[in-house]
Protein backbone atom coordinates (compact mmCIF):
# COMPACT_ATOMS: atom_id res chain seq x y z
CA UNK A 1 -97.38 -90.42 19.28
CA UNK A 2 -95.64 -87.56 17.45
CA UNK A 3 -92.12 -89.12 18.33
CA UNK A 4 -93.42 -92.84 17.27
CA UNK A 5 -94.37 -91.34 14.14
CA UNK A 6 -91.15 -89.56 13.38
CA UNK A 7 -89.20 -92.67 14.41
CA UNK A 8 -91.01 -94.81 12.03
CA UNK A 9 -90.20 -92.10 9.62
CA UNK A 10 -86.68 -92.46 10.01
CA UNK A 11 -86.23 -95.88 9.93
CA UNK A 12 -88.18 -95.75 6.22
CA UNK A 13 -85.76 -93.36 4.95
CA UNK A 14 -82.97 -95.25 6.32
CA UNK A 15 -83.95 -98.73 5.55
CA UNK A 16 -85.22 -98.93 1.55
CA UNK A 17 -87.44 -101.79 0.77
CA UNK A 18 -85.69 -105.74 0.95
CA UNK A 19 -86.41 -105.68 -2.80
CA UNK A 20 -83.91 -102.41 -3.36
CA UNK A 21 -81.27 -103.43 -1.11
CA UNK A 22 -78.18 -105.11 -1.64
CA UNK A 23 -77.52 -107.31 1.49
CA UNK A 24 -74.04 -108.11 2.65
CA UNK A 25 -75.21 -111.91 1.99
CA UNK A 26 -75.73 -110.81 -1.66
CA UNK A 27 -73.70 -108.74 -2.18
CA UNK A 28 -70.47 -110.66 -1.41
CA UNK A 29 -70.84 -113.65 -3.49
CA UNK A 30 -70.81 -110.85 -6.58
CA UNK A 31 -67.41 -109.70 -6.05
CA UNK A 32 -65.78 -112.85 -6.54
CA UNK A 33 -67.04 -113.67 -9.88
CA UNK A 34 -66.15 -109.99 -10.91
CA UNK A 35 -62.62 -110.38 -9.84
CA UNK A 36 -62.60 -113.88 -11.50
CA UNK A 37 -63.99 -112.05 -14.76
CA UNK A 38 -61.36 -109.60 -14.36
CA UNK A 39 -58.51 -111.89 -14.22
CA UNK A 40 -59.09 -113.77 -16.74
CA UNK A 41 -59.84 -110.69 -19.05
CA UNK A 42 -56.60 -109.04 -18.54
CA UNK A 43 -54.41 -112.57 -18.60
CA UNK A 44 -56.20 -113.08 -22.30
CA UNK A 45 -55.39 -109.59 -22.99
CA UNK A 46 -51.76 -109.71 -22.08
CA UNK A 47 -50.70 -113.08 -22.89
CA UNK A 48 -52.10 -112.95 -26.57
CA UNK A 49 -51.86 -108.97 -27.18
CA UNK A 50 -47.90 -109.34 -25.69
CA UNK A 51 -47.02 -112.29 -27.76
CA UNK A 52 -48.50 -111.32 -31.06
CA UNK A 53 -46.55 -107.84 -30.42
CA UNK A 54 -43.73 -109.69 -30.12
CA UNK A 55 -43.92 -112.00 -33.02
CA UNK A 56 -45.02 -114.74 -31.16
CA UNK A 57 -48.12 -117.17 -31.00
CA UNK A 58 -50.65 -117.73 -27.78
CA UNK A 59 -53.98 -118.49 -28.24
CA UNK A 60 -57.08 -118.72 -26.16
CA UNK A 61 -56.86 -122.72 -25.33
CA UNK A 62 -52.89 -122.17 -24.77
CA UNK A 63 -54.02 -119.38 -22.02
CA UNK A 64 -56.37 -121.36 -20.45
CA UNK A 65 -54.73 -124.58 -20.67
CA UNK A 66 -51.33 -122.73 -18.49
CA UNK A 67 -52.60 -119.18 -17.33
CA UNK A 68 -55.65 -119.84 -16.76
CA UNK A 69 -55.03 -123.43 -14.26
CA UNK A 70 -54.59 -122.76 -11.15
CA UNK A 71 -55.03 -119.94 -9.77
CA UNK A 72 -55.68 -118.80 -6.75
CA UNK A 73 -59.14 -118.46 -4.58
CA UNK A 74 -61.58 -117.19 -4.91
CA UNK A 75 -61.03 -116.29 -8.64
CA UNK A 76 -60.60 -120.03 -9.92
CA UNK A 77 -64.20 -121.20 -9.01
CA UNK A 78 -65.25 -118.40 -11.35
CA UNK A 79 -62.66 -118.07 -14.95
CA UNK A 80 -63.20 -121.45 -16.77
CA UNK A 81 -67.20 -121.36 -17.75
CA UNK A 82 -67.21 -117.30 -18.05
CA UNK A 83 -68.06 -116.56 -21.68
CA UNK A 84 -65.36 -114.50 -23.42
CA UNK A 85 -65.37 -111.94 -26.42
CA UNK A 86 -61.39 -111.37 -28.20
CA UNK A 87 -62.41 -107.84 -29.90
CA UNK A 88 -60.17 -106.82 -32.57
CA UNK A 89 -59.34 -103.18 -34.35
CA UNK A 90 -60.05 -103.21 -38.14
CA UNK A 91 -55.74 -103.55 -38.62
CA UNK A 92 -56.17 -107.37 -36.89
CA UNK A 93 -54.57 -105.79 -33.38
CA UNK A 94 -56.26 -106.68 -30.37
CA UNK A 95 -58.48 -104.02 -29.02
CA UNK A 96 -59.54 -105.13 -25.71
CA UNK A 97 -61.42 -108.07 -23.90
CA UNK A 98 -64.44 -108.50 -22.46
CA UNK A 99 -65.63 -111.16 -20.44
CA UNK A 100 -69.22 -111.68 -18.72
CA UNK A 101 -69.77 -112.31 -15.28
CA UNK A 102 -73.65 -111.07 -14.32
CA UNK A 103 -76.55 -110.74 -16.06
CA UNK A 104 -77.53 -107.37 -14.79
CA UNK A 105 -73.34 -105.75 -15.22
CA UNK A 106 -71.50 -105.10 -17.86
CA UNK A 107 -68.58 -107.44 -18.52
CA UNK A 108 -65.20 -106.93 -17.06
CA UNK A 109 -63.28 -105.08 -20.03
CA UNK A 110 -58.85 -105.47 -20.15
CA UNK A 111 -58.12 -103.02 -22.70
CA UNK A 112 -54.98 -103.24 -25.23
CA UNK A 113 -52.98 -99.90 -25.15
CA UNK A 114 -50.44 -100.73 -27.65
CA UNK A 115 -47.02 -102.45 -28.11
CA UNK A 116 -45.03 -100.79 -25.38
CA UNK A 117 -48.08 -100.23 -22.54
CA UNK A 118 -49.72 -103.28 -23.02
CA UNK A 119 -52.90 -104.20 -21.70
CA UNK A 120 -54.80 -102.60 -18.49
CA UNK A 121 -58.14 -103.55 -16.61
CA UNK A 122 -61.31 -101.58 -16.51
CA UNK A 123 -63.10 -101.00 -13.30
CA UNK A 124 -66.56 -103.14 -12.38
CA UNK A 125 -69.26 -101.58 -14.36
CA UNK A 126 -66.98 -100.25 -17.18
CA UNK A 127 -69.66 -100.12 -19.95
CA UNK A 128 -67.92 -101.90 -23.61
CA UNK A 129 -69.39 -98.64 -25.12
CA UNK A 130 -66.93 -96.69 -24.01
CA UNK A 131 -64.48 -98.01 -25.68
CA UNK A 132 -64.02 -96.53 -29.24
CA UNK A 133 -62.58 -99.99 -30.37
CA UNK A 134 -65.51 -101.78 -29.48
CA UNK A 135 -66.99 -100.29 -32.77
CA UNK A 136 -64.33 -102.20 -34.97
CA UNK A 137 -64.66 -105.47 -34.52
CA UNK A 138 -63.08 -107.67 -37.27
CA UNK A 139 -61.88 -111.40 -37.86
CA UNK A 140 -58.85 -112.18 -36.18
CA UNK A 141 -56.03 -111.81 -38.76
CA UNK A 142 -53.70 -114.28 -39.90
CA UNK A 143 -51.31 -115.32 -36.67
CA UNK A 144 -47.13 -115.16 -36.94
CA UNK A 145 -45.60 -119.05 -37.68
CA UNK A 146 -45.11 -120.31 -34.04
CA UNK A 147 -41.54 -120.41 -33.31
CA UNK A 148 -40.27 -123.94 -32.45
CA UNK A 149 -39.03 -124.44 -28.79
CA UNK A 150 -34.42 -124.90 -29.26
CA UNK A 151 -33.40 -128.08 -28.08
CA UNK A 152 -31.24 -128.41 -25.40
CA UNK A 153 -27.49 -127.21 -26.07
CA UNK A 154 -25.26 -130.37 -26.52
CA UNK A 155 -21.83 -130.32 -25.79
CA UNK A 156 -21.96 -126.48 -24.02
CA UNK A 157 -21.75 -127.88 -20.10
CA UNK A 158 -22.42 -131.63 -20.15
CA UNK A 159 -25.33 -134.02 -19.07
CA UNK A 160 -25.60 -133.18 -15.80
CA UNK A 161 -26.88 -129.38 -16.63
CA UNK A 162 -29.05 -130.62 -19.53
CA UNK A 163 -30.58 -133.32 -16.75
CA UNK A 164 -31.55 -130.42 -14.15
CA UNK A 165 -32.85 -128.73 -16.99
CA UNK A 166 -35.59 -131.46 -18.49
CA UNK A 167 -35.97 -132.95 -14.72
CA UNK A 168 -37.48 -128.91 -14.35
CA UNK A 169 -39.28 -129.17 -17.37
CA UNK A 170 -41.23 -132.36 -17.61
CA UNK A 171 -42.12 -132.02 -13.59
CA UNK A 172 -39.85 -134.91 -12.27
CA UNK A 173 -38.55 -132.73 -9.75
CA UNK A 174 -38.20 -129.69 -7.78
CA UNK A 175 -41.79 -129.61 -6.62
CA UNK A 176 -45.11 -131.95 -7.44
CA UNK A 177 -47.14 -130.58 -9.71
CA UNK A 178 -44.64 -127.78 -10.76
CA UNK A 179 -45.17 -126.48 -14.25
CA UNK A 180 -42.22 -125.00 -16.07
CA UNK A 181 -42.43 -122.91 -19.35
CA UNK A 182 -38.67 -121.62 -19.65
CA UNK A 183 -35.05 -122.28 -18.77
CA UNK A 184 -32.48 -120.31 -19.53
CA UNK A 185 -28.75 -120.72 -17.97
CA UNK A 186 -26.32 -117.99 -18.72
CA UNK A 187 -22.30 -118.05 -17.17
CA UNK A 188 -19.48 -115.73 -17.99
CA UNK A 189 -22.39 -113.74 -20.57
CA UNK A 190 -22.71 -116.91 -22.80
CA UNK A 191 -25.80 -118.56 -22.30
CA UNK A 192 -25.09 -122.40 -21.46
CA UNK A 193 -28.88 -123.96 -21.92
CA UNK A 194 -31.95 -122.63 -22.96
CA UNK A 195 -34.82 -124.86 -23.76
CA UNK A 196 -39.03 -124.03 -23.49
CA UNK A 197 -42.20 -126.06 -22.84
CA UNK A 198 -44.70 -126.94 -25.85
CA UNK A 199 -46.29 -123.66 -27.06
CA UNK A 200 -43.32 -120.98 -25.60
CA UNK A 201 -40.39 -119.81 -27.00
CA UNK A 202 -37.65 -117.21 -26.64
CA UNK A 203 -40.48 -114.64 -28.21
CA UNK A 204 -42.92 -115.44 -25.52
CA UNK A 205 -43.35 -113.10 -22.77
CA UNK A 206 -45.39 -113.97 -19.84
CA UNK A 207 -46.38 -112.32 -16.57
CA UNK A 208 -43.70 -111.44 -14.36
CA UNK A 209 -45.78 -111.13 -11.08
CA UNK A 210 -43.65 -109.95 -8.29
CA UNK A 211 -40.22 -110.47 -10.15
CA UNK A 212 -41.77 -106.87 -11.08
CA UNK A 213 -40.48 -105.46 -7.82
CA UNK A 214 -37.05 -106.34 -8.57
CA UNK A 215 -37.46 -104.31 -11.89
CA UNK A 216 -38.98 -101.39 -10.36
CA UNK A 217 -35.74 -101.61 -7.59
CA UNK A 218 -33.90 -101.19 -10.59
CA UNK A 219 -35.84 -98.52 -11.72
CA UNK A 220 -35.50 -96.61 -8.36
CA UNK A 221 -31.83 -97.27 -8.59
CA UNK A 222 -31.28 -95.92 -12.31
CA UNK A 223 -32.86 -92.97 -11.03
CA UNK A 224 -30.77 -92.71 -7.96
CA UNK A 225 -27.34 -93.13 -10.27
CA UNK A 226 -29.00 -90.19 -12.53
CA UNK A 227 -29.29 -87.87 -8.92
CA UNK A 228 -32.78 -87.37 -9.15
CA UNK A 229 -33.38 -90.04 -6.43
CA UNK A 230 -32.44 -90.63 -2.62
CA UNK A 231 -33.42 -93.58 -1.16
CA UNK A 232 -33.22 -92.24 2.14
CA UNK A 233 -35.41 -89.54 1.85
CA UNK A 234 -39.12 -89.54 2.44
CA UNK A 235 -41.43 -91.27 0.00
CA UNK A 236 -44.04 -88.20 0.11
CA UNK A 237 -46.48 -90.44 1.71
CA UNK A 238 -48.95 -89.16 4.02
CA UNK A 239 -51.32 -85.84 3.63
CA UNK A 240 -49.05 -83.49 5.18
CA UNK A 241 -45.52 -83.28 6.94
CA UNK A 242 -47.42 -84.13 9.99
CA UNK A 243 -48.59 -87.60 8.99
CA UNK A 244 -46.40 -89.48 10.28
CA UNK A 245 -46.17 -91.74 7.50
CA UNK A 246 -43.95 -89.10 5.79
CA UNK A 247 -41.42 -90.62 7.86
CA UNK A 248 -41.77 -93.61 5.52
CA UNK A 249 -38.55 -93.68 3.12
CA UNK A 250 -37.97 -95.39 -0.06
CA UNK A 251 -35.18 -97.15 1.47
CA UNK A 252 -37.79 -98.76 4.24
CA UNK A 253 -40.39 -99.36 1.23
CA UNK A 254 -38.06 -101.46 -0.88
CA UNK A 255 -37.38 -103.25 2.38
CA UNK A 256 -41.07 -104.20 3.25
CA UNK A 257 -40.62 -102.56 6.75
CA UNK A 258 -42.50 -99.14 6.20
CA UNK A 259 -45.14 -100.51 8.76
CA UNK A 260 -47.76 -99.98 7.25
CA UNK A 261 -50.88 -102.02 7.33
CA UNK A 262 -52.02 -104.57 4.88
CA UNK A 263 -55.14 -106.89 4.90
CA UNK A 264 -53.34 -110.03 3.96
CA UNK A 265 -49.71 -111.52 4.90
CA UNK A 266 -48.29 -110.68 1.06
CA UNK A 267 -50.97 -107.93 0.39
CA UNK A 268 -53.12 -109.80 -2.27
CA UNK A 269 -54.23 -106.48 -3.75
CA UNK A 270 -56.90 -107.93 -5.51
CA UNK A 271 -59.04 -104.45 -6.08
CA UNK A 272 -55.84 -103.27 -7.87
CA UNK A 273 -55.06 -106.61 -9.56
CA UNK A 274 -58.17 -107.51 -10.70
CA UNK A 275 -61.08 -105.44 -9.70
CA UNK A 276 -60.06 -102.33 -11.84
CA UNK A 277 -59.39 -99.86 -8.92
CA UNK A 278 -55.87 -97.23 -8.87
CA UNK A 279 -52.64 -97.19 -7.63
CA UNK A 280 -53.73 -94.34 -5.86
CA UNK A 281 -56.97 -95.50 -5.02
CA UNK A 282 -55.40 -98.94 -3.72
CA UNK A 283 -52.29 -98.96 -2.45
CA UNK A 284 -51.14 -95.28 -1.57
CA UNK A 285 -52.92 -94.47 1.96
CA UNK A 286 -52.84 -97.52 4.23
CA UNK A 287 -52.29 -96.82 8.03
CA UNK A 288 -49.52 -96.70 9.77
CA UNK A 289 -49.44 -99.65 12.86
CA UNK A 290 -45.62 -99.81 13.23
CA UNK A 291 -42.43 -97.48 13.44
CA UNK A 292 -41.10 -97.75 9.45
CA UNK A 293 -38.12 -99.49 9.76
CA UNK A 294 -39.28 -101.81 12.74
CA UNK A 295 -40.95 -104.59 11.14
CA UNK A 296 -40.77 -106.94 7.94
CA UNK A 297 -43.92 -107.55 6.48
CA UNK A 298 -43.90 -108.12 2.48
CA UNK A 299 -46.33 -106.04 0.74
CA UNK A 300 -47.41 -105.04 -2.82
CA UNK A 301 -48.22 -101.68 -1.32
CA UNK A 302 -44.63 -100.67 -0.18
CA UNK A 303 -43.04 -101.57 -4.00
CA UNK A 304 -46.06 -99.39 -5.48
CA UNK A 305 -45.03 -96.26 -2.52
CA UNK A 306 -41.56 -96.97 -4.02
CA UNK A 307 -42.58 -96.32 -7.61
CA UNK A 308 -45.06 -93.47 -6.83
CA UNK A 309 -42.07 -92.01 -5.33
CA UNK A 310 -40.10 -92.03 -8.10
CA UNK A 311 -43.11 -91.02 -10.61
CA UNK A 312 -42.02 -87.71 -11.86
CA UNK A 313 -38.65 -89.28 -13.79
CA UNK A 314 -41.06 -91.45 -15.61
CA UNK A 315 -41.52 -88.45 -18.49
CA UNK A 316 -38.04 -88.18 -18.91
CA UNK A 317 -37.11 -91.99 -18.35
CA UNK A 318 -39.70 -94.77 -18.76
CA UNK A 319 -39.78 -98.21 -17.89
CA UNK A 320 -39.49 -98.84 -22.04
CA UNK A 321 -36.37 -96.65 -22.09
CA UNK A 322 -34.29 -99.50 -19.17
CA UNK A 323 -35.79 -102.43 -21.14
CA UNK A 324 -34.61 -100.87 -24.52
CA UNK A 325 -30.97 -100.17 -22.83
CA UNK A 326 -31.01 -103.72 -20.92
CA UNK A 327 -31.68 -105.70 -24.39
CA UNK A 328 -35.06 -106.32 -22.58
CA UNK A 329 -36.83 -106.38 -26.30
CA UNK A 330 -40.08 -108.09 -25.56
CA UNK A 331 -40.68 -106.92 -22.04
CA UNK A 332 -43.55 -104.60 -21.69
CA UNK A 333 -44.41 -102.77 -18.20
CA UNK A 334 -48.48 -102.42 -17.67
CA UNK A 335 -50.75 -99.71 -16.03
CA UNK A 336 -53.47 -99.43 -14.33
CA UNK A 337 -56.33 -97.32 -15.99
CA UNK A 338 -55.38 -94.30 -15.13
CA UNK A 339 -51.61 -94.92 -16.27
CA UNK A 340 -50.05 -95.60 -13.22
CA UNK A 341 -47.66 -98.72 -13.26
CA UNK A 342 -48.44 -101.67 -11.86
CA UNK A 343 -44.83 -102.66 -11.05
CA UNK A 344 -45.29 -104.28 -8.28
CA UNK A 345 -46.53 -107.49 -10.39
CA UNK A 346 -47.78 -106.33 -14.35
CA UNK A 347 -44.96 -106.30 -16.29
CA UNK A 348 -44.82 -109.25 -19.20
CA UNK A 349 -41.06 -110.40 -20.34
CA UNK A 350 -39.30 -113.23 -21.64
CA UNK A 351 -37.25 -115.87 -20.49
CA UNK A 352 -34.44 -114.19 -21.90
CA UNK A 353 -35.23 -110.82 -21.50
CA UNK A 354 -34.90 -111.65 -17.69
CA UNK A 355 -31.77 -113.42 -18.43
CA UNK A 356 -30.51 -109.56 -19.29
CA UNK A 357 -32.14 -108.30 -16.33
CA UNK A 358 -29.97 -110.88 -14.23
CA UNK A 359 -26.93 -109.74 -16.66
CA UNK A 360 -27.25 -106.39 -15.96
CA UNK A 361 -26.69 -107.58 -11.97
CA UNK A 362 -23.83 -109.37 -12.70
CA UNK A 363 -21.84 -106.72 -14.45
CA UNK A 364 -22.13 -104.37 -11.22
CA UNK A 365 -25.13 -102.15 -13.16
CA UNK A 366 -23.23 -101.74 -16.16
CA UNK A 367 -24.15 -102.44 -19.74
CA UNK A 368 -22.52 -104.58 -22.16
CA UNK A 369 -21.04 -101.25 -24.07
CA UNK A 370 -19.37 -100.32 -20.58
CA UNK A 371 -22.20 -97.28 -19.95
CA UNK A 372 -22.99 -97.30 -16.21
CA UNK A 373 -26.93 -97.57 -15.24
CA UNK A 374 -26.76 -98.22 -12.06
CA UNK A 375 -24.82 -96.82 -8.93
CA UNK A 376 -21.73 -98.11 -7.71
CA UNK A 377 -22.27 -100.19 -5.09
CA UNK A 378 -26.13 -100.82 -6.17
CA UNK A 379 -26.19 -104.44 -6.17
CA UNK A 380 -24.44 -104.50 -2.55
CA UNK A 381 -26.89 -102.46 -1.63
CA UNK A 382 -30.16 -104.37 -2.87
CA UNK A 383 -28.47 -107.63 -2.05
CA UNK A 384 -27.21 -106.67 1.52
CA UNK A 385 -29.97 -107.50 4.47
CA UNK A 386 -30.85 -104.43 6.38
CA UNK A 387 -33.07 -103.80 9.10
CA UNK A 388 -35.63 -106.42 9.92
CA UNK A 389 -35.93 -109.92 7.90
CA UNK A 390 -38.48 -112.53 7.23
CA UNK A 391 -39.24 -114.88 10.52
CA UNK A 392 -38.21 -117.63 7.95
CA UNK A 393 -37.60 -118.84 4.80
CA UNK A 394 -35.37 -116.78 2.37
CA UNK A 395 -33.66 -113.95 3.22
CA UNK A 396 -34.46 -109.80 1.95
CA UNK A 397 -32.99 -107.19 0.76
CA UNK A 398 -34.02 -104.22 -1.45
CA UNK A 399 -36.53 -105.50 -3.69
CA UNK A 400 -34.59 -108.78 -3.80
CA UNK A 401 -34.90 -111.83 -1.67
CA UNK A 402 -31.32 -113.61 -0.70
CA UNK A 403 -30.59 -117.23 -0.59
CA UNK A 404 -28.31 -116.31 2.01
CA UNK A 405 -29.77 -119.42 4.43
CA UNK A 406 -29.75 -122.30 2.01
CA UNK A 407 -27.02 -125.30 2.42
CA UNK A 408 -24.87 -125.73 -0.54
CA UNK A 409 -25.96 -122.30 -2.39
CA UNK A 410 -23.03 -119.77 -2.81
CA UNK A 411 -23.61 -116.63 -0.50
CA UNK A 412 -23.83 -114.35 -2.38
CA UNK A 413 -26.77 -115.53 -4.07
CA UNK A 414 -30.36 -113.40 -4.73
CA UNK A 415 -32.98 -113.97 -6.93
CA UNK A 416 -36.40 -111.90 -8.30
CA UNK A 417 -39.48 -114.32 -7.33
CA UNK A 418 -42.64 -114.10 -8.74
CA UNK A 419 -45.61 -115.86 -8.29
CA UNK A 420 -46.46 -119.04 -10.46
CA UNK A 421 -42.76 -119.93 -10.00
CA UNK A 422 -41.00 -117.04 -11.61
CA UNK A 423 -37.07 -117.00 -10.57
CA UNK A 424 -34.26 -114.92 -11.80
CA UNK A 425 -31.03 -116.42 -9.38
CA UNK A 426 -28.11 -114.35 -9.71
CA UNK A 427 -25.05 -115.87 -8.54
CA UNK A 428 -22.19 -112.93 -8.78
CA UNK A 429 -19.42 -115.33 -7.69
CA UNK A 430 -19.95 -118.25 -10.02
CA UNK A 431 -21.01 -115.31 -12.98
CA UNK A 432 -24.27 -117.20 -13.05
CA UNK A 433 -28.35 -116.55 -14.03
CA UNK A 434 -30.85 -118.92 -14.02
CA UNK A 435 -34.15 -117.84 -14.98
CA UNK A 436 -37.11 -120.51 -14.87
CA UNK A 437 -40.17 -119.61 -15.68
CA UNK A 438 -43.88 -121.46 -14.47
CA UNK A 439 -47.57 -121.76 -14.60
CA UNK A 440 -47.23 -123.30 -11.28
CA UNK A 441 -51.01 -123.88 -9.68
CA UNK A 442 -51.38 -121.76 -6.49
CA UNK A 443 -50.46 -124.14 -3.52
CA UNK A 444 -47.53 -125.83 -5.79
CA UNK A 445 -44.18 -124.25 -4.58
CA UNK A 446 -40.76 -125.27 -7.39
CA UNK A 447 -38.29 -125.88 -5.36
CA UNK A 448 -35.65 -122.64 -6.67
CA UNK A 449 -32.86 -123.54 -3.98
CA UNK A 450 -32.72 -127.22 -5.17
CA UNK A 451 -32.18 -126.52 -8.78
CA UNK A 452 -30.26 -123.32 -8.24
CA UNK A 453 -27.96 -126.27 -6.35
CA UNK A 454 -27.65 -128.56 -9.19
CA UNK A 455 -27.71 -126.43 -12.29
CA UNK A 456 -24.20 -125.07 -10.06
CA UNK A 457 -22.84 -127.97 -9.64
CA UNK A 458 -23.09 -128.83 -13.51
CA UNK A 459 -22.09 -125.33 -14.30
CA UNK A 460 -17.95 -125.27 -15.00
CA UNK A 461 -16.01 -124.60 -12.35
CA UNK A 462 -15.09 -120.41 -12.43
């Protein structure tokens, strides 16, 4: 009797009334509406915050209208109805924004950190309190005069380029259902065609996604030129030299073979993304399941590694300080709340500040003035398949993928992809960028190697 009564004891202690206790059954259906909350709080945030920064116009119906439409699962059953709250400082700048998701939690919060740090998201249960701003709320002030979207160049390269160009724009072609905001065609450093959807212009930066990783590649190789980085050597992963995971270079994490484990093929990273958890807390101390260097499998994890690795240059050289020196004038490079960078998708640019980035490539790492930024033999090196590859599709390299297997496309071509049909193809060999930029709905793929194809062919002959 003594025992039946200490068992039934235990089993009070350890099981709190029904009323008390979140069930799995409950619980889960919450965390979708927070992440859905928190996307659409920190895509407010940085598309308007961004653009006004940069003397350009978005507004909440032009963020929900292309941002905001189609996005992925589970967060798009949960963004369109969720009541929203654009809190301003007393100067008119964008102090962060909140948006409600439960009756019983605060709403998610994507605060605005200023012109060159741009916006980062709160964790769930962030109270709006906290936030000193939240005491200055004022009237929006008066927006900049929208910039009108250039025309298509006449006369620079003929029809045929201008065609490619409007069939990308208006949805024709390259992909049903494909949504394009910006094209801009550069050869020889003079930039052929550049022409924007309704509402964008060359001012307006939008979210890079994973073109990101082929920034912070460039970051890891500025650092290498400047000898304070070896991309051989071990990331520091790992607790102590006996984790094996501190046999995990950058080299293999700019590769996507540190083989390492992720939830989801592409690592979806949605408690970093949008649920308000840290670098560190999300993407730092995944298992190891395969030798590094063994296996391809492409991972937001491996390009944050990478950029943790490199972490101590950031005093002396920020992200800001490469956009500054690449002409990259409205590009902005995000953090989570604790300040790490998110560079493995949360970095905002332009059109043409990407058509710089692709520049930068095609001059071998060196600036326009001649000043070297990059190694010598950098871009071979990012551009150059090592190790193991993806089963299918496009090729990899170091934070680049290679259109090394697609008919018709000179070899030599690679290209930054980002989700939502963000493409920076640069074509050393024909002295060619194409950036397009989209607000392509999740399931809606633009077809990159297609246009890459004919903007080429209407591109003069080298």
């Amino acid at each position: 009797m003594i025992r039946t009564a200490l068992a039934a004891t235990a089993l009070l202690i350890a099981a709190p009334p029904a009323a008390a206790q979140l069930q799995e059954e409950t619980l889960q259906p919450r965390y979708a509406p927070a992440l859905g909350a928190g996307y659409k709080a920190l895509m407010l945030c940085g598309a308007i915050a961004n653009a006004e920064a940069n003397g350009a116009v978005r507004t909440p119906e032009s963020v929900a209208r292309w941002e905001l439409t189609g996005i992925q699962a589970p967060m798009n059953a949960f963004t369109a109805d969720a009541p929203v709250r654009i809190v301003r400082q007393s100067s008119g700048q964008i102090a962060h924004v909140a948006v409600a998701w439960a009756k019983d939690m605060p709403p998610r919060l994507a605060a605005y950190r200023g012109p060159k740090k741009g916006c980062s998201l709160l964790p769930i249960g962030m109270p709006e309190t906290a936030l000193e701003a939240a005491k200055n709320m004022t009237a929006p002030p008066p927006l900049p005069t929208p910039q009108a979207a250039p025309r298509l160049p006449e006369g620079r390269a003929g029809g045929e380029l201008a065609t490619a160009a409007q069939k990308a724009l208006d949805g024709s072609s390259y992909g049903a259902g494909a949504r394009t905001t910006a094209v801009v065609i550069r050869t020889a450093g003079a930039t052929m065609l550049e022409s924007y959807a309704e509402g964008f212009g060359a001012r307006t930066p939008q979210r890079t996604f994973s073109v990101a990783k082929s920034i912070a590649a460039t970051l890891v190789g500025a650092a290498v030129h400047r000898g304070e980085v070896d991309v051989n050597a071990s990331a520091g992963l790992g607790l102590s030299d006996a984790d094996p995971r501190r046999a995990i270079t950058i080299d293999h994490l700019l590769r996507m073979s540190s083989g390492r484990y992720t939830d989801t093929p592409g690592n979806r990273s949605d408690p970093l993304y949008y649920g308000g958890a840290s670098v560190e807390e999300a993407a730092l101390d995944w298992p190891l399941v395969a030798p590094p260097g063994s296996t391809f499998r492409y991972a937001n994890n491996d390009t944050l590694a990478a950029v943790a690795a490199i972490k101590s240059t950031f005093a002396g050289h920020s992200p800001a300080e490469l956009f500054a020196k690449i002409g990259m004038t409205g590009s902005v490079a995000e953090t989570d709340w604790q300040g790490n960078y998110i560079l493995s998708s949360q970095v905002w640019a332009t059109a043409t500040d990407l058509a710089n980035f692709g520049e930068l490539y095609l001059n071998d790492g060196k600036l326009a003035s001649g000043e070297r930024i990059l190694p010598e033999g950098w871009v071979q090196y990012i551009s150059t398949p090592s190790g193991p590859q993806p089963a299918s599709g496009f090729g990899y390299g170091a934070g680049f993928w290679l259109l090394n297997k697609e008919e018709g496309v000179p070899q030599d071509t690679f290209v930054a992809v980002g989700a939502r049909g963000q493409y920076v193809v640069i074509v050393p060999s024909r002295k060619a960028v194409i950036v397009r930029r989209g607000e392509d709905p999740a399931g809606i793929k633009f077809d990159i190697a297609a246009f890459s194809r004919d903007v080429l062919a209407a591109l003069p002959a080298k």
